[in-house]
C-alpha atoms as a PDB file:
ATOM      1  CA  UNK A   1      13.384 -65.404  70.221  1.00  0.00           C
ATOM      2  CA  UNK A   2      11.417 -62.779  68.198  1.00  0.00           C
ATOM      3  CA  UNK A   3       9.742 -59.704  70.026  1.00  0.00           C
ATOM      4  CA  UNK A   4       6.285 -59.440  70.175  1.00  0.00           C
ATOM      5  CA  UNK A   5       5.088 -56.033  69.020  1.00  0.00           C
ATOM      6  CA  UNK A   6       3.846 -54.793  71.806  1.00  0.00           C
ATOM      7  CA  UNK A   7       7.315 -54.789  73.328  1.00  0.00           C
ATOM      8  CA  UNK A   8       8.311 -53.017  70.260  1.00  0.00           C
ATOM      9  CA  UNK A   9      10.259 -49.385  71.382  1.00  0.00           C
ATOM     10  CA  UNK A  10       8.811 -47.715  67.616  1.00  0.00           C
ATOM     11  CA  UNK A  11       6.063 -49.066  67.460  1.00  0.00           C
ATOM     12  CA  UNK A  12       4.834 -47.610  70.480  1.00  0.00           C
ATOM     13  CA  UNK A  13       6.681 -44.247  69.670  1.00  0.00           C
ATOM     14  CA  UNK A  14       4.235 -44.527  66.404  1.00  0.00           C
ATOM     15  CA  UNK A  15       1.473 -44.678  68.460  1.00  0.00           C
ATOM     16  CA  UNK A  16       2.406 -42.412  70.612  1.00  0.00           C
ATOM     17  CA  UNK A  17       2.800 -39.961  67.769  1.00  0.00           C
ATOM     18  CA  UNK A  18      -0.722 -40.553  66.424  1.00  0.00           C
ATOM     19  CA  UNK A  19      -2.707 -37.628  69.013  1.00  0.00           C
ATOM     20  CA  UNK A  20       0.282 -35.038  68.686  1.00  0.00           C
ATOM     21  CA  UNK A  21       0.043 -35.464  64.677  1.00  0.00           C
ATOM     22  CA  UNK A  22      -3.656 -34.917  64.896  1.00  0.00           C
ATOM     23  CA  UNK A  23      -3.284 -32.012  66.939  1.00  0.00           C
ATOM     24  CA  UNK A  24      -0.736 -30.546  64.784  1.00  0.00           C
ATOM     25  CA  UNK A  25      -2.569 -31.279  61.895  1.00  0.00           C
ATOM     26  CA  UNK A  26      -6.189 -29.623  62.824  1.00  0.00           C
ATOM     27  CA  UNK A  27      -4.539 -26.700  64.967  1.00  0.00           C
ATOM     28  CA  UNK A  28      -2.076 -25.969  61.476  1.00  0.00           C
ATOM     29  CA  UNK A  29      -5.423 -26.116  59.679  1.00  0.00           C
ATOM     30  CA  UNK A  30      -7.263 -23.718  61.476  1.00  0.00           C
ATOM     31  CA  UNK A  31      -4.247 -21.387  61.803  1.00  0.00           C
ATOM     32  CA  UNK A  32      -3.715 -21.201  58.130  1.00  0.00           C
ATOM     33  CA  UNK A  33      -8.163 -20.906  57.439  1.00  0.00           C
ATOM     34  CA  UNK A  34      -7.599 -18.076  60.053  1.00  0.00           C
ATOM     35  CA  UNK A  35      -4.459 -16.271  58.009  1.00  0.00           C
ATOM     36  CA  UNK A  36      -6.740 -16.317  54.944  1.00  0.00           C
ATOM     37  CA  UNK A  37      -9.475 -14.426  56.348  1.00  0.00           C
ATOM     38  CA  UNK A  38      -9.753 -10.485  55.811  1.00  0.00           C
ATOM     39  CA  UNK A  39      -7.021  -8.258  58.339  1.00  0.00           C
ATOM     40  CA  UNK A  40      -4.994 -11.666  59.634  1.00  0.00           C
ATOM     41  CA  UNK A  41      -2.608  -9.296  61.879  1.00  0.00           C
ATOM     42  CA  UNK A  42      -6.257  -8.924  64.036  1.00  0.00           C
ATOM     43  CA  UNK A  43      -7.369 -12.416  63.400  1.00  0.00           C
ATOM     44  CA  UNK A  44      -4.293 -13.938  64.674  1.00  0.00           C
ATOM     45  CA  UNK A  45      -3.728 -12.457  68.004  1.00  0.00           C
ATOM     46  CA  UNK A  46      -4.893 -15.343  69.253  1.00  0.00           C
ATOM     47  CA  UNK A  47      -3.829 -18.229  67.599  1.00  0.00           C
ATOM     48  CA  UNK A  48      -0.488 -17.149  66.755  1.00  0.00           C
ATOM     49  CA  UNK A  49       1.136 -17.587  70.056  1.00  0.00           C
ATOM     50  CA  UNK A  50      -0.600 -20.300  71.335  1.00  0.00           C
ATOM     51  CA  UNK A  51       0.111 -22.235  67.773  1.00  0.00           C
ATOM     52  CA  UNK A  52       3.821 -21.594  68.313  1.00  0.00           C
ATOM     53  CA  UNK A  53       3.521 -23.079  71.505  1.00  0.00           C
ATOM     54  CA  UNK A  54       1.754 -26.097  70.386  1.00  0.00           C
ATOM     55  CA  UNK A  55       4.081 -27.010  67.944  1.00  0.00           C
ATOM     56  CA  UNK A  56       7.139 -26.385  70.181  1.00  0.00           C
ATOM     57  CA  UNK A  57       5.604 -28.557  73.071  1.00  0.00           C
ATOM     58  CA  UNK A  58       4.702 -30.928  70.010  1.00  0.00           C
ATOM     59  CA  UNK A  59       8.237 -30.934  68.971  1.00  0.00           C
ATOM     60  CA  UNK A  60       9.672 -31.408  72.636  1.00  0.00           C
ATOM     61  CA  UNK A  61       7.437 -34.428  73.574  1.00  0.00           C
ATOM     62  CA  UNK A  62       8.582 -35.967  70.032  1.00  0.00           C
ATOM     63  CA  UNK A  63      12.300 -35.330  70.516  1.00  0.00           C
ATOM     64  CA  UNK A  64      11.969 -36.550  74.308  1.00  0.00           C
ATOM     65  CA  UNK A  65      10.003 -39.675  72.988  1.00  0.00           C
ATOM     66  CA  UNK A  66      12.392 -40.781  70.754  1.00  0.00           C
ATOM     67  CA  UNK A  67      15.458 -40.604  72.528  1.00  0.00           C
ATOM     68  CA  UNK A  68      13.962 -42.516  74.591  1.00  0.00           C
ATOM     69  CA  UNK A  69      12.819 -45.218  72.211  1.00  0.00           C
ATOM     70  CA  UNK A  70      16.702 -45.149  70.737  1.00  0.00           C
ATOM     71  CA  UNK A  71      17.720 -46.146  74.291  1.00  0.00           C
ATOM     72  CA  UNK A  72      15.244 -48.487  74.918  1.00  0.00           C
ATOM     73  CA  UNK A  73      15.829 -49.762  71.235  1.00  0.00           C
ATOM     74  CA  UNK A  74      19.917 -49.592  72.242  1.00  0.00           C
ATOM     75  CA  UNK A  75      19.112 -51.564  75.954  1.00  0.00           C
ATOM     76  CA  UNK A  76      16.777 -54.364  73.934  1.00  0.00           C
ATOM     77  CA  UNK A  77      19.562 -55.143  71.602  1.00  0.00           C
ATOM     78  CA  UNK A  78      22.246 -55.490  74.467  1.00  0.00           C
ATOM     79  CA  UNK A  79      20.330 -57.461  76.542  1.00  0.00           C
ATOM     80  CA  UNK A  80      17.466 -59.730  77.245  1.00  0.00           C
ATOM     81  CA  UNK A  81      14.349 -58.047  76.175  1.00  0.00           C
ATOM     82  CA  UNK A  82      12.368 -56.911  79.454  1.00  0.00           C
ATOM     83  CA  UNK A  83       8.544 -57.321  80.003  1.00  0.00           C
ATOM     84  CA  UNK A  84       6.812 -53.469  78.692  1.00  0.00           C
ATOM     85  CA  UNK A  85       3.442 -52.467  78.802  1.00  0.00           C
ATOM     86  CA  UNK A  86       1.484 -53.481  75.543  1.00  0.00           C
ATOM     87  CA  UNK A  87      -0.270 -50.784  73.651  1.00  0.00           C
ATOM     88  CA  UNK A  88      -4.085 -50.187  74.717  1.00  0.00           C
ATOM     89  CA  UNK A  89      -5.953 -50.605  70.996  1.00  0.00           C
ATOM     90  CA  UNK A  90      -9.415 -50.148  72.584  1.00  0.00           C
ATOM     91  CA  UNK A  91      -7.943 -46.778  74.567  1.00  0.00           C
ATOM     92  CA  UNK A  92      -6.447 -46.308  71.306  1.00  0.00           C
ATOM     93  CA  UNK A  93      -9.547 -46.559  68.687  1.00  0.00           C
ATOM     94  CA  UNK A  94     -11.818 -45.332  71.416  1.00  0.00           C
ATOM     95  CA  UNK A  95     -10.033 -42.399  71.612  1.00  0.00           C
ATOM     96  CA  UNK A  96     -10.727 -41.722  67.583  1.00  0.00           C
ATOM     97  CA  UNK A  97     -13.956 -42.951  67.382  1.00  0.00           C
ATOM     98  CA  UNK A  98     -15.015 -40.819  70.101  1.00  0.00           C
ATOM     99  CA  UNK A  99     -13.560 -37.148  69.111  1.00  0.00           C
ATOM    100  CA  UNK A 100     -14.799 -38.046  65.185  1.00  0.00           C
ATOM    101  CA  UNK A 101     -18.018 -38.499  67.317  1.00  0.00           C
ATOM    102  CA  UNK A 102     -17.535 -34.825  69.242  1.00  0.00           C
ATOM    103  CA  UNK A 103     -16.550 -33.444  65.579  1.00  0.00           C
ATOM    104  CA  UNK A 104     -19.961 -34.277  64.055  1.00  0.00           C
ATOM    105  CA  UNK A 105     -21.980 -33.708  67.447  1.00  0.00           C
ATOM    106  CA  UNK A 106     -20.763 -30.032  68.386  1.00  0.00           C
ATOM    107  CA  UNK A 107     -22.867 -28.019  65.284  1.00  0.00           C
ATOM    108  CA  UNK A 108     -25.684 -30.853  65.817  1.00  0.00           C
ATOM    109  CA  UNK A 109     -25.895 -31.257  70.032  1.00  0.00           C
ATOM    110  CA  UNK A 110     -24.292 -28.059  70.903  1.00  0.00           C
ATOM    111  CA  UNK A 111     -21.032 -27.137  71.988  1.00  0.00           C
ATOM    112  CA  UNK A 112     -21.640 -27.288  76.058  1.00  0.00           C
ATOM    113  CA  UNK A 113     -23.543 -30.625  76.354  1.00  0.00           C
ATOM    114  CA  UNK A 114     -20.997 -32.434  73.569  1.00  0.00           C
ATOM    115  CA  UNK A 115     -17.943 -31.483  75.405  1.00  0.00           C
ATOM    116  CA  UNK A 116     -19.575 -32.745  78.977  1.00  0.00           C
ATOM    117  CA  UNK A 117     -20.174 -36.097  77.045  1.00  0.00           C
ATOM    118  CA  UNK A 118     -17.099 -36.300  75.538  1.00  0.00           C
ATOM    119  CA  UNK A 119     -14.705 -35.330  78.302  1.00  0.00           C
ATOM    120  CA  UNK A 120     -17.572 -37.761  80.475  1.00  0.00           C
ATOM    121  CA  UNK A 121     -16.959 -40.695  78.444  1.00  0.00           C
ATOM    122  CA  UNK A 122     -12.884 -40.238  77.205  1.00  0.00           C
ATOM    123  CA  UNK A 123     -12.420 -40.276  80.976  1.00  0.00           C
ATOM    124  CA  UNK A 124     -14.498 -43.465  80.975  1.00  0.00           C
ATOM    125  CA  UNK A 125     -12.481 -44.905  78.525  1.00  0.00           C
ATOM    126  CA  UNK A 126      -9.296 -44.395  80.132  1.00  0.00           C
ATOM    127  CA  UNK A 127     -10.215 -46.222  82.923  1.00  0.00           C
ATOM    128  CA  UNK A 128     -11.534 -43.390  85.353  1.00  0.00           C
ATOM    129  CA  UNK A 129     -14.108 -44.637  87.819  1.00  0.00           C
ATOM    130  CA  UNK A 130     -14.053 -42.181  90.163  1.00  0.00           C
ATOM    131  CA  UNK A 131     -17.568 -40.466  90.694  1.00  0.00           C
ATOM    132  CA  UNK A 132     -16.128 -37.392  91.504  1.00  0.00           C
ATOM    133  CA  UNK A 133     -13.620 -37.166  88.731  1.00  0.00           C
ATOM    134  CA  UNK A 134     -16.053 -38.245  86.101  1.00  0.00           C
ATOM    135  CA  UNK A 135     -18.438 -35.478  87.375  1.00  0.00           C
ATOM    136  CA  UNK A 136     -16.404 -32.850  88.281  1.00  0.00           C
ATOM    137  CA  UNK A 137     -14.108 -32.889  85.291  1.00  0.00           C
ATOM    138  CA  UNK A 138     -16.095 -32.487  82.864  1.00  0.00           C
ATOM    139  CA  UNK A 139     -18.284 -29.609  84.172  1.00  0.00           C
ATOM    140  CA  UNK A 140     -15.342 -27.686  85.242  1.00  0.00           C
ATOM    141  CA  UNK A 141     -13.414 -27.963  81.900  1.00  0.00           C
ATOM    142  CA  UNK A 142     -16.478 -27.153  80.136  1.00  0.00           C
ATOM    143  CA  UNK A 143     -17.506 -24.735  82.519  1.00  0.00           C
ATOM    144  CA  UNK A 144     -14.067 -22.815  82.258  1.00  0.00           C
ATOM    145  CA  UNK A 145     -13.940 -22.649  78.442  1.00  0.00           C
ATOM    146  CA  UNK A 146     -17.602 -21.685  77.887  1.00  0.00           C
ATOM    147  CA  UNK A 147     -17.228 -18.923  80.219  1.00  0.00           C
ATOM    148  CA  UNK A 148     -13.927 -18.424  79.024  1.00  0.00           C
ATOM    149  CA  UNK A 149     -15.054 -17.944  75.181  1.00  0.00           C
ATOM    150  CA  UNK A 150     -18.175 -16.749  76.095  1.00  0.00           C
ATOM    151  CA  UNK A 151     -17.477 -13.947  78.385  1.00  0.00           C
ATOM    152  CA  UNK A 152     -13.799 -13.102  78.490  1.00  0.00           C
ATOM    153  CA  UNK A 153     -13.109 -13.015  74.350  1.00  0.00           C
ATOM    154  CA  UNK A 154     -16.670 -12.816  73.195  1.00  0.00           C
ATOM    155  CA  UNK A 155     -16.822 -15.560  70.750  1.00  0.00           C
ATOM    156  CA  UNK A 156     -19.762 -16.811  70.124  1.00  0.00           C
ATOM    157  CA  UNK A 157     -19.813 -20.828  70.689  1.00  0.00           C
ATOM    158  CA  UNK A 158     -21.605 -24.009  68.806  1.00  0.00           C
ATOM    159  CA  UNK A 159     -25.561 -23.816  69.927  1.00  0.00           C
ATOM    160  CA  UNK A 160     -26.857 -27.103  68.515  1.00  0.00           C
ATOM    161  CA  UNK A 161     -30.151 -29.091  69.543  1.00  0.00           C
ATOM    162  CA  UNK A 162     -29.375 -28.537  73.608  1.00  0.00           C
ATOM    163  CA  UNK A 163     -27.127 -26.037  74.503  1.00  0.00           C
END
């Protein structure tokens, strides 16, 4: 009897690549815009050392992911096939649509109020309904990195139609 694909070991590890590629790829494209610019030994301070960490958490979930999918792919094909959890699609292209949606809205809305909503309603869409959570999340992650940018490294932040 065939497999259905959501029982599929790598096809979930494809999908479970898709948000570490996407990180990789924007944070590798703002690292190298930043490199460019005028006196990158200043410019890089930053972003140097938490890029290297990205990629080597990046690399470490990837490498833990699929030995675990050659297992599972090892256990399927030595015994019955067991019952796994099928793979989310509206998580999945909620997920995109919404941070193409906080791309486009931070120069327009602001960088403050898009980041409430979009934290808000990604916590929505992974099946948060805890009134606290959804409040409390949100405000304190924005919260913490406004003040953070802000204050601490005095970079200025996206000011759109709101705040």
């Amino acid at each position: 009897m065939p497999r259905s694909n959501a029982s599929n070991p790598w096809l979930r590890f494809g999908g479970e690549m898709i948000v570490p590629l996407l990180l990789l790829g924007y944070s590798t494209r703002y690292y190298l815009e930043v490199a460019a610019l005028p006196r990158p030994e200043t410019n890089l301070l930053l972003i140097e050392p938490v890029y290297a960490l990205l990629v080597l958490c990046c690399l470490a979930f990837a490498g833990k992911r699929l030995v675990e999918t050659v297992r599972e792919g090892s256990e399927a094909a030595a015994g019955p096939a067991g019952i796994s959890a099928p793979v989310n699609l509206v998580k999945s292209i909620s997920f995109i649509v919404l941070t193409a949606g906080y791309i486009w809205a931070i120069p327009v809305v602001g960088f403050v109020v898009t980041t409430m909503a979009y934290t808000f309603l990604q916590l929505l869409a992974l099946g948060v309904r805890s009134p606290a959570v959804l409040v409390l999340t949100p405000t304190l992650l924005t919260g913490l990195i406004w003040s953070g940018m802000e204050h601490f490294l005095n970079l200025r932040l996206p000011a759109g139609l709101l705040f």
